[in-house]
PDB file of N, CA and C in Angstrom:
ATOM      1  N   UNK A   1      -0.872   8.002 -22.780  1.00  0.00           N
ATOM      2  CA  UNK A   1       0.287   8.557 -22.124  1.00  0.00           C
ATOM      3  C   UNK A   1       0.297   8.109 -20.661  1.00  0.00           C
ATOM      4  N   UNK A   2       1.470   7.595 -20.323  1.00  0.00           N
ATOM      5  CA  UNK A   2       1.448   7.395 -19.101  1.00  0.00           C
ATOM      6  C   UNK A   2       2.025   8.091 -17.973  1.00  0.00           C
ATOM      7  N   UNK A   3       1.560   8.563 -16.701  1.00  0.00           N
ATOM      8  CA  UNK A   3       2.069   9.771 -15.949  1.00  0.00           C
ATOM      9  C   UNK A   3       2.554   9.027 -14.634  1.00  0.00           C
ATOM     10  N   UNK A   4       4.152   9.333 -14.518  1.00  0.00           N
ATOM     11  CA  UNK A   4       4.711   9.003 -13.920  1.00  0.00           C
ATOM     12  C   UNK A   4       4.737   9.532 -12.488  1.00  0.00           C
ATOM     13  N   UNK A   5       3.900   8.736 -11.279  1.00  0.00           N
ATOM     14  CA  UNK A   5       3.165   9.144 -10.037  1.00  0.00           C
ATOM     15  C   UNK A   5       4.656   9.536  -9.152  1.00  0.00           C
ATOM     16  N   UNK A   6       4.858  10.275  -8.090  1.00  0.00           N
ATOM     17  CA  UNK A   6       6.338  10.374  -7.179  1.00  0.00           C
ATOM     18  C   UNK A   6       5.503   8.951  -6.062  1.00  0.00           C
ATOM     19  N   UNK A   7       6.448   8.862  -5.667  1.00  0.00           N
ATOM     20  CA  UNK A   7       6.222   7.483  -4.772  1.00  0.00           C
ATOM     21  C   UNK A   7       5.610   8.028  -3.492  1.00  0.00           C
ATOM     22  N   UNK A   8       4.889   7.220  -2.296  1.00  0.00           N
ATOM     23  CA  UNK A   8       4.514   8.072  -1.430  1.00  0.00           C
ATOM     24  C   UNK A   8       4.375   6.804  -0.181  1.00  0.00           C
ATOM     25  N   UNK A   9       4.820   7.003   1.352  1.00  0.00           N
ATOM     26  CA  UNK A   9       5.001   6.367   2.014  1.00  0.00           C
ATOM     27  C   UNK A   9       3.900   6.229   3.071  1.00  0.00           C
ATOM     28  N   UNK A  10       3.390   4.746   3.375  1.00  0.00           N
ATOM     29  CA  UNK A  10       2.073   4.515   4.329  1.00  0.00           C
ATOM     30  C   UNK A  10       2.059   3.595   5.417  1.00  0.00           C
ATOM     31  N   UNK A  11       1.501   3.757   6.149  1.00  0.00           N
ATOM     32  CA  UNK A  11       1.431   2.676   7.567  1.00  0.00           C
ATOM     33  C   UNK A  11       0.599   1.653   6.817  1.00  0.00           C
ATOM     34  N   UNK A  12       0.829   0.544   7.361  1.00  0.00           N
ATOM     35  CA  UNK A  12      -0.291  -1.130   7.090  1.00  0.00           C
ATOM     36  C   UNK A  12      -0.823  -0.476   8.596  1.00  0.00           C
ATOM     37  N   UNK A  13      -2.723  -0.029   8.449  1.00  0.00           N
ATOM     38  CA  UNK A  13      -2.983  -0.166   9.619  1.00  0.00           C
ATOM     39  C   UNK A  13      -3.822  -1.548  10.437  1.00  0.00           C
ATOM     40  N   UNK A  14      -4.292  -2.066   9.104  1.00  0.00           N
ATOM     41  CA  UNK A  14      -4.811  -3.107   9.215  1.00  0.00           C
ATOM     42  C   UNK A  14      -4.819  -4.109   7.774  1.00  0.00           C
ATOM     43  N   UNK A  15      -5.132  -6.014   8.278  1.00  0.00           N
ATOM     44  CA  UNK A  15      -4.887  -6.880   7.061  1.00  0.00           C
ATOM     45  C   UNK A  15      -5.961  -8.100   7.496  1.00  0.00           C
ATOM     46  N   UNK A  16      -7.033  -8.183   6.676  1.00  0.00           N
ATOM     47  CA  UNK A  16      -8.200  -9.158   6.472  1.00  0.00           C
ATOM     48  C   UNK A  16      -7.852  -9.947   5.180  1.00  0.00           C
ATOM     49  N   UNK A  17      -8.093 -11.140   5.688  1.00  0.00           N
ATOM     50  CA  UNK A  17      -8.151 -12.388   4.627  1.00  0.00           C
ATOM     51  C   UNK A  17      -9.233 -12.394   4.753  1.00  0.00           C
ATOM     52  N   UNK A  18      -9.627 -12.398   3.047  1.00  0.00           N
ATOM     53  CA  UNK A  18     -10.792 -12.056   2.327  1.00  0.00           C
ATOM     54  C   UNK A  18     -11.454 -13.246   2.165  1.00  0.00           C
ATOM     55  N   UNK A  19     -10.511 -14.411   1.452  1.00  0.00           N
ATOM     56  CA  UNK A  19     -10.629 -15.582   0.634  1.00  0.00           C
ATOM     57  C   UNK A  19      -9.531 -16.108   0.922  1.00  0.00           C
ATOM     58  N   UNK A  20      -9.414 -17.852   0.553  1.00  0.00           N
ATOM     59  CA  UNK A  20      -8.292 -18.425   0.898  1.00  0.00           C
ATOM     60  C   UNK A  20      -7.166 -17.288  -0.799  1.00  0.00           C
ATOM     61  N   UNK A  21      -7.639 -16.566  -1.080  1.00  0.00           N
ATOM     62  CA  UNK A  21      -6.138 -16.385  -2.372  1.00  0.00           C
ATOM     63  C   UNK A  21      -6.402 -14.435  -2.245  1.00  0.00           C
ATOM     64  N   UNK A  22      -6.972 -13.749  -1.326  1.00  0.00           N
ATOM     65  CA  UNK A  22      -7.302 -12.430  -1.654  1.00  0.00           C
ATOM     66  C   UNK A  22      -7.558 -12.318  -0.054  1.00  0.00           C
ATOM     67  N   UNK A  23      -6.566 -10.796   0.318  1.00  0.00           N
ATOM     68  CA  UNK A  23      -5.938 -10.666   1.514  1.00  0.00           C
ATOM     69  C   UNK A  23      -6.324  -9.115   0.938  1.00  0.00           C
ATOM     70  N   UNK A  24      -7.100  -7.940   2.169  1.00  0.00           N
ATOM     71  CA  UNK A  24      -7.492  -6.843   2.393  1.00  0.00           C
ATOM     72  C   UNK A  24      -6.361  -6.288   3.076  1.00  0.00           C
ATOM     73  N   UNK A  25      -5.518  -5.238   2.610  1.00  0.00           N
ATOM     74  CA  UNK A  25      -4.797  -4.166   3.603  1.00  0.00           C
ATOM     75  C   UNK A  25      -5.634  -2.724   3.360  1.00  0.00           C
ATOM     76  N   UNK A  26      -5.226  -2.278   4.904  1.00  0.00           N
ATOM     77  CA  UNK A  26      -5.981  -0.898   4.788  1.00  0.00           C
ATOM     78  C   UNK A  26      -4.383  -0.343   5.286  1.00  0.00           C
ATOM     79  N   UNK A  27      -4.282   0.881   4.306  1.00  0.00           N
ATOM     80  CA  UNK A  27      -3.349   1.997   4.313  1.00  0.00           C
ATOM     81  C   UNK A  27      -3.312   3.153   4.881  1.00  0.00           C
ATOM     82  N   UNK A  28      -2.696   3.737   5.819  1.00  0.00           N
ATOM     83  CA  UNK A  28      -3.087   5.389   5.898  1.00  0.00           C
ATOM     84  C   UNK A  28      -1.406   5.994   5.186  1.00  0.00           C
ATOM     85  N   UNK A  29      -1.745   7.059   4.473  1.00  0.00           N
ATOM     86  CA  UNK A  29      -0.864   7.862   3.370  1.00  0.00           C
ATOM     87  C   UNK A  29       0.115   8.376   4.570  1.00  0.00           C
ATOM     88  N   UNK A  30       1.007   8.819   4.844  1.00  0.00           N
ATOM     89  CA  UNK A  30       1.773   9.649   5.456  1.00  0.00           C
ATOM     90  C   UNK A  30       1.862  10.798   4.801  1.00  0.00           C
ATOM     91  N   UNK A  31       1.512  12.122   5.343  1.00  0.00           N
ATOM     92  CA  UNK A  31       1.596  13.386   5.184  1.00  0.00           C
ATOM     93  C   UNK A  31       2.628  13.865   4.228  1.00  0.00           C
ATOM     94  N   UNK A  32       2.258  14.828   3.463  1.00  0.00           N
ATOM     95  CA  UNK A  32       3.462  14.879   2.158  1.00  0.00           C
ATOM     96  C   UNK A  32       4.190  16.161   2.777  1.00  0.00           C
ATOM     97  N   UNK A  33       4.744  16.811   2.235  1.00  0.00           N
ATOM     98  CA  UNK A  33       5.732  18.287   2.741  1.00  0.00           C
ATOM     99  C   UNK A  33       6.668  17.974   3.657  1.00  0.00           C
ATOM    100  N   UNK A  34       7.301  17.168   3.667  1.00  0.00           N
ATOM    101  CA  UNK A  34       8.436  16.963   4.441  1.00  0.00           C
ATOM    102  C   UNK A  34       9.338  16.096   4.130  1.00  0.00           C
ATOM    103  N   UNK A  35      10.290  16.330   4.685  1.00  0.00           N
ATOM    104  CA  UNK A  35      11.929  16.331   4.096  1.00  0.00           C
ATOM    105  C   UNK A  35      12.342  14.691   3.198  1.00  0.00           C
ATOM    106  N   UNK A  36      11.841  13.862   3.273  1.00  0.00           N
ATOM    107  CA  UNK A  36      11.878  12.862   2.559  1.00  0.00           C
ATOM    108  C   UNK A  36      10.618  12.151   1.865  1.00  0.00           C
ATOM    109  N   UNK A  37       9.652  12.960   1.985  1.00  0.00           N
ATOM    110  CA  UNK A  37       8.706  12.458   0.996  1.00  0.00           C
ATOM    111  C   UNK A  37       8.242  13.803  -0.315  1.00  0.00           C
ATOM    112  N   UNK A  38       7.026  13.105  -1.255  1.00  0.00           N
ATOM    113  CA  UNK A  38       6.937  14.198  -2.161  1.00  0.00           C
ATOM    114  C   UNK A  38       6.246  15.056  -1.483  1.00  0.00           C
ATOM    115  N   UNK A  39       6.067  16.452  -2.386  1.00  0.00           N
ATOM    116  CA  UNK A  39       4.618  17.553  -1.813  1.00  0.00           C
ATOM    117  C   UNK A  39       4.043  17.383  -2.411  1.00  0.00           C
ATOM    118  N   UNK A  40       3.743  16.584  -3.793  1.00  0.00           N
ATOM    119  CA  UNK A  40       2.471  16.094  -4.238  1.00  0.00           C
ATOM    120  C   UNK A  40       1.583  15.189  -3.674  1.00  0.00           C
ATOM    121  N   UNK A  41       0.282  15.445  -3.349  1.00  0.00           N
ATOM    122  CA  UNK A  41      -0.235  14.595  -2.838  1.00  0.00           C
ATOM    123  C   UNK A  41      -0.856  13.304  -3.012  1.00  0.00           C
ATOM    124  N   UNK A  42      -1.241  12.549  -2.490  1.00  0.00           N
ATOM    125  CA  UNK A  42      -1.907  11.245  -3.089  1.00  0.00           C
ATOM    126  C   UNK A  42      -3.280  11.429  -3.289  1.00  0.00           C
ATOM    127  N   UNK A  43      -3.219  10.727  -4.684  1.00  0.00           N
ATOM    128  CA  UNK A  43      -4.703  10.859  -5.301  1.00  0.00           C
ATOM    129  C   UNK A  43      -4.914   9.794  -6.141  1.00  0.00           C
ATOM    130  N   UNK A  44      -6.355   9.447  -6.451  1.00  0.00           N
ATOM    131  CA  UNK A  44      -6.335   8.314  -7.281  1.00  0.00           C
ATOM    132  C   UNK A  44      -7.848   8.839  -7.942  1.00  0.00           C
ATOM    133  N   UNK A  45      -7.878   8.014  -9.000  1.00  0.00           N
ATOM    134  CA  UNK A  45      -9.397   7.875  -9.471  1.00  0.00           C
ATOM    135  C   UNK A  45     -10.090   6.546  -8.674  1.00  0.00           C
ATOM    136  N   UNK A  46     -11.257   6.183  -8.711  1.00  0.00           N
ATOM    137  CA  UNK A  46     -11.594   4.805  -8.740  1.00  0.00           C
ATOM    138  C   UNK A  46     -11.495   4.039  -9.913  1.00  0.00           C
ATOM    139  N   UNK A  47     -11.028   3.023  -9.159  1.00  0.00           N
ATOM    140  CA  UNK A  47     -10.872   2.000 -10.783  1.00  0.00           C
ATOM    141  C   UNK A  47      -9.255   1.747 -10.840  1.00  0.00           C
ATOM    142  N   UNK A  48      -8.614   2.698 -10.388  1.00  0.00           N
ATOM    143  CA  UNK A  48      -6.849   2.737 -10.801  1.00  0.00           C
ATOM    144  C   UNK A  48      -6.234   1.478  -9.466  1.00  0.00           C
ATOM    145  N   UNK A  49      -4.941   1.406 -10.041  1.00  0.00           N
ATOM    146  CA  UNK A  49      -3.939   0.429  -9.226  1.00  0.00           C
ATOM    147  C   UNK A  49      -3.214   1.097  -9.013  1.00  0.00           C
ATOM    148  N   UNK A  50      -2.281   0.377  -8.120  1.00  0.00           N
ATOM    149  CA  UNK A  50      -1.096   1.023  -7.634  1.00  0.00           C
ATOM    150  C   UNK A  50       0.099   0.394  -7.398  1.00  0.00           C
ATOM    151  N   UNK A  51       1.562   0.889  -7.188  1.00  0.00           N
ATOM    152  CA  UNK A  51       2.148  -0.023  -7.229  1.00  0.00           C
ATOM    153  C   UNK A  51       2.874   0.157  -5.967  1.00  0.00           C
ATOM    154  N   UNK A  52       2.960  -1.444  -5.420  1.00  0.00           N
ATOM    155  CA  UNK A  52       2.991  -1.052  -3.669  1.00  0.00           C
ATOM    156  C   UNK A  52       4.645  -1.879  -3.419  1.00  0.00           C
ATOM    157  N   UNK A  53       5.585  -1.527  -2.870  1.00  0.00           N
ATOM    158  CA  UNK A  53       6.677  -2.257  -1.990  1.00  0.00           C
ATOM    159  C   UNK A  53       6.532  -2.082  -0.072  1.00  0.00           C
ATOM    160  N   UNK A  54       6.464  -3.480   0.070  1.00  0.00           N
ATOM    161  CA  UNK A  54       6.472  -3.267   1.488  1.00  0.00           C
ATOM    162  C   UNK A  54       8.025  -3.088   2.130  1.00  0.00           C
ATOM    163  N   UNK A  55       8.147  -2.184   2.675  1.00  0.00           N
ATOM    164  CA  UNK A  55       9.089  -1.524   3.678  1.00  0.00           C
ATOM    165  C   UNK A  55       8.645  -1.846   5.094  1.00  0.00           C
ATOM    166  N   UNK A  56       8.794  -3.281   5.482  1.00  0.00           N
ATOM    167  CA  UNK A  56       8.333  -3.277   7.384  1.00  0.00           C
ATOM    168  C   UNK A  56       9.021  -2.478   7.946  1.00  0.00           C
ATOM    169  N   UNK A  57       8.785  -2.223   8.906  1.00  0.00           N
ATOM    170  CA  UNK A  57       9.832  -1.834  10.178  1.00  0.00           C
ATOM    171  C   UNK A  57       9.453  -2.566  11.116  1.00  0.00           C
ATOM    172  N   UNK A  58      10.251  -3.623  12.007  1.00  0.00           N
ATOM    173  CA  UNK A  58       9.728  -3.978  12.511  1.00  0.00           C
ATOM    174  C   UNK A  58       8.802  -3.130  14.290  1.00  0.00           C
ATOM    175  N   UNK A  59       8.070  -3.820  14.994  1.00  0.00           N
ATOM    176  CA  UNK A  59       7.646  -3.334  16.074  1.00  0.00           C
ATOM    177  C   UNK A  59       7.000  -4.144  16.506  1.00  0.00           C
ATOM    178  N   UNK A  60       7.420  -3.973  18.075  1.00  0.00           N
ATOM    179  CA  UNK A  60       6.806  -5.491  18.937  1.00  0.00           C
ATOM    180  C   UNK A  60       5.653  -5.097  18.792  1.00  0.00           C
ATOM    181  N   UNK A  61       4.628  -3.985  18.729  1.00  0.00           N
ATOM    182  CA  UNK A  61       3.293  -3.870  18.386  1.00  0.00           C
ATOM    183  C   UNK A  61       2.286  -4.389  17.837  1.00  0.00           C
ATOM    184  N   UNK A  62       2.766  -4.834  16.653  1.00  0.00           N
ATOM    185  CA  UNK A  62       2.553  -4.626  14.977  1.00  0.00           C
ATOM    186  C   UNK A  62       2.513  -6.284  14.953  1.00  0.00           C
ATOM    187  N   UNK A  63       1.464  -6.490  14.696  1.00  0.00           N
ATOM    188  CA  UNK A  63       1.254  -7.774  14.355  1.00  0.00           C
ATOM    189  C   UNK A  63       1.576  -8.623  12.757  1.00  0.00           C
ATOM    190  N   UNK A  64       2.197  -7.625  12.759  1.00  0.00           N
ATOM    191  CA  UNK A  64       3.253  -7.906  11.438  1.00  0.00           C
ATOM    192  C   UNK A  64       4.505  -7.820  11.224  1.00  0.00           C
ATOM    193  N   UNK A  65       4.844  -7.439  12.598  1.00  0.00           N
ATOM    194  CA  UNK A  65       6.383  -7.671  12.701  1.00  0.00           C
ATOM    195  C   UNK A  65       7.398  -8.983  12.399  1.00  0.00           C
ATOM    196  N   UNK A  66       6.708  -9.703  13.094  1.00  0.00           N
ATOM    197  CA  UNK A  66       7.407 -11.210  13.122  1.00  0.00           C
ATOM    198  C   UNK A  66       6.855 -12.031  11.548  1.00  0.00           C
ATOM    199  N   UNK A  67       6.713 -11.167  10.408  1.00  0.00           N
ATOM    200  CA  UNK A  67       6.392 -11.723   9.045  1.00  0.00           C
ATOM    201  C   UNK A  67       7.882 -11.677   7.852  1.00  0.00           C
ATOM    202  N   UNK A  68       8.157 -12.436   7.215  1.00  0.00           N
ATOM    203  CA  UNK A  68       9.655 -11.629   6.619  1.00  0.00           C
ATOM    204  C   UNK A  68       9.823 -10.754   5.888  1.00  0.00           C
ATOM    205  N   UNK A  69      10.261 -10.205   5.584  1.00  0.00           N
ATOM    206  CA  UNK A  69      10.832  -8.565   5.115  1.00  0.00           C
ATOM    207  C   UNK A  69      11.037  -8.834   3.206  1.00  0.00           C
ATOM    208  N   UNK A  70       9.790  -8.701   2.313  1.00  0.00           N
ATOM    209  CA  UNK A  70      10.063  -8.935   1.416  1.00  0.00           C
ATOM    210  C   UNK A  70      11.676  -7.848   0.732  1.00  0.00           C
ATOM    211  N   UNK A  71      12.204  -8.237  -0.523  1.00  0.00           N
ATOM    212  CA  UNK A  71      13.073  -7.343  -0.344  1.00  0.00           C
ATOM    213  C   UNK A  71      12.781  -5.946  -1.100  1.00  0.00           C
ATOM    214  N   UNK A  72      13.843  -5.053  -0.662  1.00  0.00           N
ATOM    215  CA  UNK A  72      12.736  -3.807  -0.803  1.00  0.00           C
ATOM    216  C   UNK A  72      12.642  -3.644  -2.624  1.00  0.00           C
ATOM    217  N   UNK A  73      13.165  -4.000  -3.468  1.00  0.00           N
ATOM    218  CA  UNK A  73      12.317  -3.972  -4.762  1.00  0.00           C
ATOM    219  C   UNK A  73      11.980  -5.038  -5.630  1.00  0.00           C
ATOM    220  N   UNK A  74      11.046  -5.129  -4.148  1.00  0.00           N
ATOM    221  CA  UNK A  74       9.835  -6.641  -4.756  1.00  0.00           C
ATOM    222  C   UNK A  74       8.532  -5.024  -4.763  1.00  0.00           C
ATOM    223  N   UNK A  75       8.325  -5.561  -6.220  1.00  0.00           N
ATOM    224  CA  UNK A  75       7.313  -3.929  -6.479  1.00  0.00           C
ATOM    225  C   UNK A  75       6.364  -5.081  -6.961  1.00  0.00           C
ATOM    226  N   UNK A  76       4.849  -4.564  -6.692  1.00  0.00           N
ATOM    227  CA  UNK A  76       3.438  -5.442  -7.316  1.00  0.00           C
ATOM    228  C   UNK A  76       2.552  -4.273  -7.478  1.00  0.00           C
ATOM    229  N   UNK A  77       1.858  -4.694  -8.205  1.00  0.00           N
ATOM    230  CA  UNK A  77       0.618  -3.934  -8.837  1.00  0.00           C
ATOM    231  C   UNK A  77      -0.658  -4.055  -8.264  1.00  0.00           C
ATOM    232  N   UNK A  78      -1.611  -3.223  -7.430  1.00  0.00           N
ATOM    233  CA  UNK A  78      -2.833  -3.996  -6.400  1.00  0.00           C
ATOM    234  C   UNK A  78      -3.767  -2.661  -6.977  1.00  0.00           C
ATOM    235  N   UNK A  79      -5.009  -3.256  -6.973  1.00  0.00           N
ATOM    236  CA  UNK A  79      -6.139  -2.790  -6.778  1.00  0.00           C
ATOM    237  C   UNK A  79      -6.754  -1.991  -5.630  1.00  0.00           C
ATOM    238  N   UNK A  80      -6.627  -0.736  -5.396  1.00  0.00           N
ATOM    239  CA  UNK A  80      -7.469   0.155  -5.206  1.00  0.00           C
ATOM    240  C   UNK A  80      -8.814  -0.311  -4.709  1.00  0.00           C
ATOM    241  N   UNK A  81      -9.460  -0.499  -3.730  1.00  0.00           N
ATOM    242  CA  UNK A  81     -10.642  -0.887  -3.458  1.00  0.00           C
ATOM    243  C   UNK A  81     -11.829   0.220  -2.248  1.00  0.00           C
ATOM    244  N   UNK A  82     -11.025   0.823  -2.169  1.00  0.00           N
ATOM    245  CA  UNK A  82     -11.717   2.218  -1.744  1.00  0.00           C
ATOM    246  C   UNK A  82     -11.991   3.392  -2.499  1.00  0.00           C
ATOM    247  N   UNK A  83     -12.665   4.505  -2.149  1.00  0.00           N
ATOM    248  CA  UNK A  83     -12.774   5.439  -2.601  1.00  0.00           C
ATOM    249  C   UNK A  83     -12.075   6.816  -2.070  1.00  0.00           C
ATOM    250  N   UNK A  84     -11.487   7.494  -3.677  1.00  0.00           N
ATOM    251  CA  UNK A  84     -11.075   8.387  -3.015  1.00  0.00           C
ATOM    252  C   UNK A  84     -10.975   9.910  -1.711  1.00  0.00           C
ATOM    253  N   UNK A  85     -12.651   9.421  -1.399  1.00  0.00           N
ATOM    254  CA  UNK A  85     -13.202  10.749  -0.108  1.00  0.00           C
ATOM    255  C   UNK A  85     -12.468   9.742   0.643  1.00  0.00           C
ATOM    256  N   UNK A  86     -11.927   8.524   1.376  1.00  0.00           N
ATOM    257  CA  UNK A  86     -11.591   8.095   2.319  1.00  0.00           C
ATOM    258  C   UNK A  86     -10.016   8.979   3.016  1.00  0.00           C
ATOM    259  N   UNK A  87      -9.599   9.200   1.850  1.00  0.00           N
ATOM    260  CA  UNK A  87      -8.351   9.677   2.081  1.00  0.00           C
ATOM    261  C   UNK A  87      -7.862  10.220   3.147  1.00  0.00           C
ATOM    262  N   UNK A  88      -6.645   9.878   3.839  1.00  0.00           N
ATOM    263  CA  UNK A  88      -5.879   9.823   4.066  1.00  0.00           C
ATOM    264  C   UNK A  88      -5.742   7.701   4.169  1.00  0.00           C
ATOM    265  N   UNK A  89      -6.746   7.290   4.510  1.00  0.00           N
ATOM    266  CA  UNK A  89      -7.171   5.761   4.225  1.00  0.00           C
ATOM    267  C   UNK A  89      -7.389   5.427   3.312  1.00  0.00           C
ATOM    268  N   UNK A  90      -6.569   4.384   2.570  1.00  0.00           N
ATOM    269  CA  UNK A  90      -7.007   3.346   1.218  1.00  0.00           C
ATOM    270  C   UNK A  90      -6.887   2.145   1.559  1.00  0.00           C
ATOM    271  N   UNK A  91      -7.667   1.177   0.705  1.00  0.00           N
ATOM    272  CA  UNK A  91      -7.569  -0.445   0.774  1.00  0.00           C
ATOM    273  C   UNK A  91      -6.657  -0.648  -0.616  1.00  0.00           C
ATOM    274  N   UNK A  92      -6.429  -1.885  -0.252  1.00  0.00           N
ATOM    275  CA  UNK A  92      -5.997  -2.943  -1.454  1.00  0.00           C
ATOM    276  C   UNK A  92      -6.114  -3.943  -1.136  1.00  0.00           C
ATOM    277  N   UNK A  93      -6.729  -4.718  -2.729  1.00  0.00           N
ATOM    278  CA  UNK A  93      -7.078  -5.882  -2.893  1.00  0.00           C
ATOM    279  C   UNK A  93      -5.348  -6.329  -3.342  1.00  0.00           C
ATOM    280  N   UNK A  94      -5.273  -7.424  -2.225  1.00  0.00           N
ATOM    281  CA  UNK A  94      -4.462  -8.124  -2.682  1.00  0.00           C
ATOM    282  C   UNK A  94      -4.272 -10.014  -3.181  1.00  0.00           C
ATOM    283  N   UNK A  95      -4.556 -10.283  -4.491  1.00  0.00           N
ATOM    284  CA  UNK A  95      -4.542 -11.925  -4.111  1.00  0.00           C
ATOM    285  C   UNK A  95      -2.916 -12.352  -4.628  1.00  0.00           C
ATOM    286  N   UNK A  96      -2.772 -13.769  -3.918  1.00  0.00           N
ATOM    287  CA  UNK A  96      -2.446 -14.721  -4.136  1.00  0.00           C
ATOM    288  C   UNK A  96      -1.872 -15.184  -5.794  1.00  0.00           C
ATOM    289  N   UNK A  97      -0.445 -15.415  -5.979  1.00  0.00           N
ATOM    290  CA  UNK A  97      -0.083 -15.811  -7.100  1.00  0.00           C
ATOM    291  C   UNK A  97       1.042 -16.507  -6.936  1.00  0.00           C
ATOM    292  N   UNK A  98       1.296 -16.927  -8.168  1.00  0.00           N
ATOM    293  CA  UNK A  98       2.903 -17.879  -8.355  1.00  0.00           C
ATOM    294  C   UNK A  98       3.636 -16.996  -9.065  1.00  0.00           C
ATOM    295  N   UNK A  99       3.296 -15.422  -9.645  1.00  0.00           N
ATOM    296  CA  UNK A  99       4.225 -14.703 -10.385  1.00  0.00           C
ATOM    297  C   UNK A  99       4.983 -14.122  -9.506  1.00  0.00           C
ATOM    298  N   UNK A 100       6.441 -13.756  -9.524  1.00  0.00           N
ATOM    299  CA  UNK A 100       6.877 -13.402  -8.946  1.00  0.00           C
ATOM    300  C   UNK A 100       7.228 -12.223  -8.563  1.00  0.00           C
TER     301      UNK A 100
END
């Protein structure tokens, strides 16, 4: 059976290239109970994926601003590479493909 997760919104706080084809983002969750996100919280097992759309905003800050704006339902499937005590912080393994 498969259980259908509510979606949940996160900062890119940081992004390490791992390998030339596998690229590290670290996530922090944004706080749930409020007016446009769920009140369920984020949780995972180890071992699980997830399915991530990037939403930039840009900011002269953000060393990811000046990257292009995939569109918003370009959805992918990434690996989980932390554990869940980190929380409010998660990683994902992300590599490199030709699928689209």
């Amino acid at each position: 059976m498969i259980k259908i997760m509510p979606w949940h919104k996160a900062t890119v706080l940081s992004r390490k290239q791992l390998s030339p084809t596998v690229t590290k983002l670290t996530l922090q969750i944004q706080p749930p109970n409020t007016e446009d996100r769920p009140t369920t919280p984020f949780t995972f097992l180890p071992g699980q994926w997830v399915d991530f759309t990037p939403l930039l905003t840009p900011s002269p800050t953000s060393p990811l601003s000046s990257r292009p704006v995939p569109p918003k339902d370009a959805i992918g499937g990434y690996s989980i590479t932390s554990t869940p005590s980190n929380l409010p912080l998660f990683e994902l393994a992300i590599q490199k493909s030709r699928h689209p």
